[in-house]
N, C-alpha and C. Protein backbone atom coordinates (compact mmCIF):
# COMPACT_ATOMS: atom_id res chain seq x y z
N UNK A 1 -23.44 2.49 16.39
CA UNK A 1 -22.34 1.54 16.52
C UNK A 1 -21.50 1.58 15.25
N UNK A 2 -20.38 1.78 15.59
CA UNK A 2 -19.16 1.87 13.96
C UNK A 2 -19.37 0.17 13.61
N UNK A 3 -19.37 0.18 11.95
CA UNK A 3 -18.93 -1.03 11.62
C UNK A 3 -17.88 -1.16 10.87
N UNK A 4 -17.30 -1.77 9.98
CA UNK A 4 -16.36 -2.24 9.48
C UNK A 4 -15.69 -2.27 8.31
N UNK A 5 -16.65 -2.05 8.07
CA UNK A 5 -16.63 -1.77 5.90
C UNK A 5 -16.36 -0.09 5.46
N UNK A 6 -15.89 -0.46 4.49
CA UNK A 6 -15.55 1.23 4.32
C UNK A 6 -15.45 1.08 2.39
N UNK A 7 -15.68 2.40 2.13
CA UNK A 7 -15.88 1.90 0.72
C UNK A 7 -14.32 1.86 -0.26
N UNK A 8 -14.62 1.41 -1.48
CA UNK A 8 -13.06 1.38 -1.85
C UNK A 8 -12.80 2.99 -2.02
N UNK A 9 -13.49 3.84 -2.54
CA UNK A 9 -13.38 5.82 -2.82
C UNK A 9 -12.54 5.95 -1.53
N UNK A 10 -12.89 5.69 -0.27
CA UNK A 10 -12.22 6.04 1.23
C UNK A 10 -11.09 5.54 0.89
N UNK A 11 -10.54 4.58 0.92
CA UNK A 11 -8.86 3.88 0.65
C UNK A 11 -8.24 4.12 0.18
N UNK A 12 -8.60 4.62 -1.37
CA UNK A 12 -7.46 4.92 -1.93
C UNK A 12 -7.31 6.41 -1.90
N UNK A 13 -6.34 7.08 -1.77
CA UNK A 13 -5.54 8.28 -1.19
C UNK A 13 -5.90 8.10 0.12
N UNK A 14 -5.63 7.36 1.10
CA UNK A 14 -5.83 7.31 2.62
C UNK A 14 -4.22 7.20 3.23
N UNK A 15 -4.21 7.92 3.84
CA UNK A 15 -2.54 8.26 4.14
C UNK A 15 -2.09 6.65 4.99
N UNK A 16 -1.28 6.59 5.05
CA UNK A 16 -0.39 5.40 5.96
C UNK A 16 0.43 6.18 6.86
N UNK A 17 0.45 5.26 8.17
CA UNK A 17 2.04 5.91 8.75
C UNK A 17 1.81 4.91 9.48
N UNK A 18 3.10 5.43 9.78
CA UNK A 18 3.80 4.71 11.25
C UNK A 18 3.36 4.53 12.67
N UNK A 19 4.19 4.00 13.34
CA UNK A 19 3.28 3.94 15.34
C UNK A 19 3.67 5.31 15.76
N UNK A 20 4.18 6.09 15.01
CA UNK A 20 4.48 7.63 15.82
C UNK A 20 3.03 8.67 15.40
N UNK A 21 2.97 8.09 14.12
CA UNK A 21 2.00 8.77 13.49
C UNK A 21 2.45 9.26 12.23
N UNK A 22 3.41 9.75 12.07
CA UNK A 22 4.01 10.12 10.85
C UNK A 22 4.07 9.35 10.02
N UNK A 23 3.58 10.31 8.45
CA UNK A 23 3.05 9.92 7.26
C UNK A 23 3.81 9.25 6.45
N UNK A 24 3.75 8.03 6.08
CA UNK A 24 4.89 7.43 5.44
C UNK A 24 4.07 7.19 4.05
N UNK A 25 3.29 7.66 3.51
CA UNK A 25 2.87 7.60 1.99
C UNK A 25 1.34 7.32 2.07
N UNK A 26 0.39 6.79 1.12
CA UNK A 26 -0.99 6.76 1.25
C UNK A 26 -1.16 5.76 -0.19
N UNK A 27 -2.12 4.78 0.20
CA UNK A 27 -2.66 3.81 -0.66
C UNK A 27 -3.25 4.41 -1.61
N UNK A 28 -2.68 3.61 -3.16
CA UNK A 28 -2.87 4.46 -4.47
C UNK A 28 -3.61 3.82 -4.75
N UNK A 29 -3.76 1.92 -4.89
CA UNK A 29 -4.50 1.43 -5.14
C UNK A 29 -4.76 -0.14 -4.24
N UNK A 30 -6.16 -0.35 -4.84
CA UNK A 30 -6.29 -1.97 -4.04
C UNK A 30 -5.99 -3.19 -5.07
N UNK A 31 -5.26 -4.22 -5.14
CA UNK A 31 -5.73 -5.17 -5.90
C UNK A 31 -6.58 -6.39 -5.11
N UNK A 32 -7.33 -6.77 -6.24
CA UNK A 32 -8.45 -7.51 -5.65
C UNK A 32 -8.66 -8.72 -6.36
N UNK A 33 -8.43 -9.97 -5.66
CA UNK A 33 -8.53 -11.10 -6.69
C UNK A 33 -10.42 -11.19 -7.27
N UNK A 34 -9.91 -11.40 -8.20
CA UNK A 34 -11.34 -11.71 -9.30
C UNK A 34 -12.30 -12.37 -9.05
N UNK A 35 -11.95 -13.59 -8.72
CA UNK A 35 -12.63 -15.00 -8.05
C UNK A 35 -13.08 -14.69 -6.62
N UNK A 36 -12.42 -14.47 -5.74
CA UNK A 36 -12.87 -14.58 -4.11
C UNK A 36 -13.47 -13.16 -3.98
N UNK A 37 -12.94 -12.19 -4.52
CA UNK A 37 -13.60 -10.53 -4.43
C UNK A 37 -12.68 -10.21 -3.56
N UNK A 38 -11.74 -10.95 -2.54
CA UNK A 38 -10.87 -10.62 -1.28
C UNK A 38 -9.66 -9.50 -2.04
N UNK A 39 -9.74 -8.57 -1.06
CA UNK A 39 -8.25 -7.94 -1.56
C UNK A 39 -7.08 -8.15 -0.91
N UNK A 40 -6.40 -8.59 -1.62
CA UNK A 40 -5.57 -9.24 -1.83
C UNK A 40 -4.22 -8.08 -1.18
N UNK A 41 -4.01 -7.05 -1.84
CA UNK A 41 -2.78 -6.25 -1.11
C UNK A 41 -2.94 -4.56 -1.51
N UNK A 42 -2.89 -4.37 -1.03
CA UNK A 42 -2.66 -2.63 -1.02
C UNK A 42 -1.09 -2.26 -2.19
N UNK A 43 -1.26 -1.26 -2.86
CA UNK A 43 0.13 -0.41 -3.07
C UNK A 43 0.43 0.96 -2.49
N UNK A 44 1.18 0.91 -1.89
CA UNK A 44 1.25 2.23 -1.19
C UNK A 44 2.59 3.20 -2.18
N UNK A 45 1.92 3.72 -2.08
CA UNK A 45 2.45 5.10 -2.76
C UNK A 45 3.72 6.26 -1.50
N UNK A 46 5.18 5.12 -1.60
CA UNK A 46 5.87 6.03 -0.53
C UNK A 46 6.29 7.67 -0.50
N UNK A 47 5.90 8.21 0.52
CA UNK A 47 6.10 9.64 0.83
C UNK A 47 7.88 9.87 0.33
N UNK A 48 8.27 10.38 -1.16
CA UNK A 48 9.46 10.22 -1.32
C UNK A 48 10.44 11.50 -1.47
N UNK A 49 11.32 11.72 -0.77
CA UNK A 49 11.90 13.19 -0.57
C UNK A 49 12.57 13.63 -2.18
N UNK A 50 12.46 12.87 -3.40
CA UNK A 50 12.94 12.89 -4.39
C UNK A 50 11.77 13.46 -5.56
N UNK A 51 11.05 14.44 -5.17
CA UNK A 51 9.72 14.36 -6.14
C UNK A 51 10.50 14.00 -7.98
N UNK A 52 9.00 13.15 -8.68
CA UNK A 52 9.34 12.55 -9.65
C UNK A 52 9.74 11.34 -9.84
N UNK A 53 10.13 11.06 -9.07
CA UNK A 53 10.62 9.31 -8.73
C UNK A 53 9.50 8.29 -7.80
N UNK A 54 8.71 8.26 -8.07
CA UNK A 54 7.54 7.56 -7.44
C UNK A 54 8.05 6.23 -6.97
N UNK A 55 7.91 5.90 -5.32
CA UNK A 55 8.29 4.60 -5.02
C UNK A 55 6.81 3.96 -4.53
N UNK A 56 6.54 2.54 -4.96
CA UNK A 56 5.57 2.12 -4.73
C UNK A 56 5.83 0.69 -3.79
N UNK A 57 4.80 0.26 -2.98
CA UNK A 57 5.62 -0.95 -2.05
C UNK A 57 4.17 -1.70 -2.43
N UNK A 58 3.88 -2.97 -2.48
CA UNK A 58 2.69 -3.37 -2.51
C UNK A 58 2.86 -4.23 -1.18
N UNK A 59 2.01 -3.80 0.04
CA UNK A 59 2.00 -4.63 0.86
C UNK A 59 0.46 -5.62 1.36
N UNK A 60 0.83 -6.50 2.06
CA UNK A 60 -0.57 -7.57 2.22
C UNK A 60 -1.72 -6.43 2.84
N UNK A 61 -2.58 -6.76 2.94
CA UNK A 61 -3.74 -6.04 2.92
C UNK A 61 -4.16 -6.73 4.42
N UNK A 62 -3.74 -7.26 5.17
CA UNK A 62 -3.37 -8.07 6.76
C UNK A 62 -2.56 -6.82 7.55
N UNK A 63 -1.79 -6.35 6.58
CA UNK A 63 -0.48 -5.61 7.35
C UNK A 63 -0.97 -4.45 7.81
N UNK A 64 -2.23 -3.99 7.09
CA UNK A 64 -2.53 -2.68 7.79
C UNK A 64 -3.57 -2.25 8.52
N UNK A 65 -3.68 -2.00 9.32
CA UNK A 65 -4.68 -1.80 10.53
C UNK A 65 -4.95 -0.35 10.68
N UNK A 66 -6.65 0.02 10.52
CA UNK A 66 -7.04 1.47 10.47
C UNK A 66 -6.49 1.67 11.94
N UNK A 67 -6.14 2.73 12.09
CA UNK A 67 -5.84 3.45 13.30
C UNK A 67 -6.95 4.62 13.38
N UNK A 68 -8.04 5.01 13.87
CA UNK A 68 -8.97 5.87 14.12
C UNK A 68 -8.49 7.16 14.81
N UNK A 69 -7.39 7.01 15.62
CA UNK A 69 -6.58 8.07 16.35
C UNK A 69 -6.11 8.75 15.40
N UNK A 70 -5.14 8.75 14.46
CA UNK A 70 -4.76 9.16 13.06
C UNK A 70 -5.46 9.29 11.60
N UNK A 71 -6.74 8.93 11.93
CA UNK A 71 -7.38 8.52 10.56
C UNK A 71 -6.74 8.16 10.01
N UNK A 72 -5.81 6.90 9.60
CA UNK A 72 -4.91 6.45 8.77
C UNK A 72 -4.64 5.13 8.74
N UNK A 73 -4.20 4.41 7.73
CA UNK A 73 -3.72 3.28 8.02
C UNK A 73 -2.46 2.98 8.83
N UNK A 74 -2.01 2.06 9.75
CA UNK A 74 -0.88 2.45 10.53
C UNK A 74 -0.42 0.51 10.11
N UNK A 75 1.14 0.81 9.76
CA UNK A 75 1.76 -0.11 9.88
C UNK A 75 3.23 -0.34 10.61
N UNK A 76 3.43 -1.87 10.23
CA UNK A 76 4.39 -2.10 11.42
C UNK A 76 6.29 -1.48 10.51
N UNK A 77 5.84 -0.86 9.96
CA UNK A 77 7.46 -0.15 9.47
C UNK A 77 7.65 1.13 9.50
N UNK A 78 9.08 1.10 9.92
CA UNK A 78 10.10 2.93 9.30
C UNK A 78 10.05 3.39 8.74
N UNK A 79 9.75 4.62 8.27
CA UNK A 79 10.24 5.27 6.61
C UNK A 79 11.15 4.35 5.96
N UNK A 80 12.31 4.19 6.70
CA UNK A 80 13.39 3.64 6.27
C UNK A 80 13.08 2.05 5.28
N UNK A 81 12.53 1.00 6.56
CA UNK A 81 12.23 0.11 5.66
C UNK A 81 11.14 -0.20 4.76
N UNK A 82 10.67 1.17 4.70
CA UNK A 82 9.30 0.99 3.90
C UNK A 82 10.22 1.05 2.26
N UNK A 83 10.82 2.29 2.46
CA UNK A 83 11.46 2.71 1.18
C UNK A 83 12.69 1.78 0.54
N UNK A 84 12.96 0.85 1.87
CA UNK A 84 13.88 -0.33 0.96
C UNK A 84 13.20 -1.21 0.41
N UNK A 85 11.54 -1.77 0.86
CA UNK A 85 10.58 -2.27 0.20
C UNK A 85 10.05 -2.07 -1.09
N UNK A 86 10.29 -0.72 -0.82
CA UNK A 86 9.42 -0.46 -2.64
C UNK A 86 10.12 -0.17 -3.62
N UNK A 87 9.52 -0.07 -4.77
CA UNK A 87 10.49 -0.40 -6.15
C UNK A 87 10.11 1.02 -6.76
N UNK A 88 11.16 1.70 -7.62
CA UNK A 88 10.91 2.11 -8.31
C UNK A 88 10.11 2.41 -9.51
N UNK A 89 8.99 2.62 -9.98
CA UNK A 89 8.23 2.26 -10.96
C UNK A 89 7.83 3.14 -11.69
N UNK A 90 7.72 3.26 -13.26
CA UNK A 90 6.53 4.49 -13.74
C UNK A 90 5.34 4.48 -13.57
N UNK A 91 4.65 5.67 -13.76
CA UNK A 91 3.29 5.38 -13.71
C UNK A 91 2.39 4.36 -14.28
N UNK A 92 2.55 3.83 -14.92
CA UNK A 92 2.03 3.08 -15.84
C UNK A 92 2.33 1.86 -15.62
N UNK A 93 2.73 1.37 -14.54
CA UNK A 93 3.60 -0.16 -14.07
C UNK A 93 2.04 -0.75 -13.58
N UNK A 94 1.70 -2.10 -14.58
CA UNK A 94 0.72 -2.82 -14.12
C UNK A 94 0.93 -4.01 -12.98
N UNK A 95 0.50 -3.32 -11.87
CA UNK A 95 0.32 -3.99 -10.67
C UNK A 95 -0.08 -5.17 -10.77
N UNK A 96 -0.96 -5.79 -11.92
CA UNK A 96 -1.38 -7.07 -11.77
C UNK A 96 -0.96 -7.91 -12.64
N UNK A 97 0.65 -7.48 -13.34
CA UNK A 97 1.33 -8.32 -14.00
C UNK A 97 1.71 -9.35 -12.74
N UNK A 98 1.95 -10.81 -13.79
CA UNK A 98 2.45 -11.49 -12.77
C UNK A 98 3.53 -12.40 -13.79
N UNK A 99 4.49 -11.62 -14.56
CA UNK A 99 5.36 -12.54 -15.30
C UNK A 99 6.43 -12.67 -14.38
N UNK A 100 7.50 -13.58 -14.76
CA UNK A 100 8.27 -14.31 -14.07
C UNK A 100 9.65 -12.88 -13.46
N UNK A 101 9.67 -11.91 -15.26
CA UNK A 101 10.44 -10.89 -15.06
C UNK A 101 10.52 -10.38 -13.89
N UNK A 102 9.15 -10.22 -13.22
CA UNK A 102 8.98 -8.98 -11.97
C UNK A 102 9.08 -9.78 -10.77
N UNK A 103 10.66 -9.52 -10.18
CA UNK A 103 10.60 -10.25 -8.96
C UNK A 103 11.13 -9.43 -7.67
N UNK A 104 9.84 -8.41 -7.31
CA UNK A 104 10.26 -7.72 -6.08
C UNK A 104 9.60 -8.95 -5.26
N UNK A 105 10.19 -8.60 -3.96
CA UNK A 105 10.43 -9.73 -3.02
C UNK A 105 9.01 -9.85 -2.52
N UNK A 106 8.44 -8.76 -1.94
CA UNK A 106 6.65 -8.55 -1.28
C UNK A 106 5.91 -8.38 -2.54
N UNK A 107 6.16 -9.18 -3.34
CA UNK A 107 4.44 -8.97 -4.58
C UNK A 107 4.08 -10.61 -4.42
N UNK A 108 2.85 -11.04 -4.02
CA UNK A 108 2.54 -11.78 -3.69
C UNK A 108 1.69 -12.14 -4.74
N UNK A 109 1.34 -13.74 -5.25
CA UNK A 109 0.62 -14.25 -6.06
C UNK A 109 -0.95 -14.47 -5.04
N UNK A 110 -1.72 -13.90 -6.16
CA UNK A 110 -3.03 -13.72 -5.86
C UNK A 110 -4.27 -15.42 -6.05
């Protein structure tokens, strides 16, 4: 019988896409609140036709549903609005800042 749990090594580089199937980027990392252990939201790492310019979207960790047909995570967006979601960032952009400066619209307080 399949169960439910999967380890964090499986998730991160696990591709995402769409309801067509097509690959719209793959989870780079999890954040995970401290206190509850719950994770809190995924960052997905968008598939970007610009190599060098890394776009990252952090979405709720609700939003994505394994799809077993695709081995992938499958969510409810376009290329299109995935990539108006995510922000530009360097590598080095700490995901679990939470100063007032950083106000993309989907980063959610943990």
């Amino acid at each position: 019988m399949p169960h439910s749990l999967i380890a964090s090594d499986r998730v991160t580089k696990a591709p995402v896409c769409g309801h067509d199937g097509g690959r719209l980027g793959f989870i780079e990392r999890l954040m995970i609140d401290k206190q509850s252990g719950k994770v809190a939201y995924a960052v997905v790492r968008c598939s970007d036709p610009f190599p060098g310019t890394p776009r990252h979207c952090p979405l709720e960790w609700t939003a994505l549903r394994y799809n077993p047909g695709f081995k992938a995570f499958e969510i409810d967006l376009t290329p299109d609005e995935l990539r108006e979601r995510a922000a530009v960032e360097g590598e080095a952009f700490d995901w679990g800042e939470r100063s007032a400066e950083y106000r993309h619209p989907n980063y959610w307080a943990v």
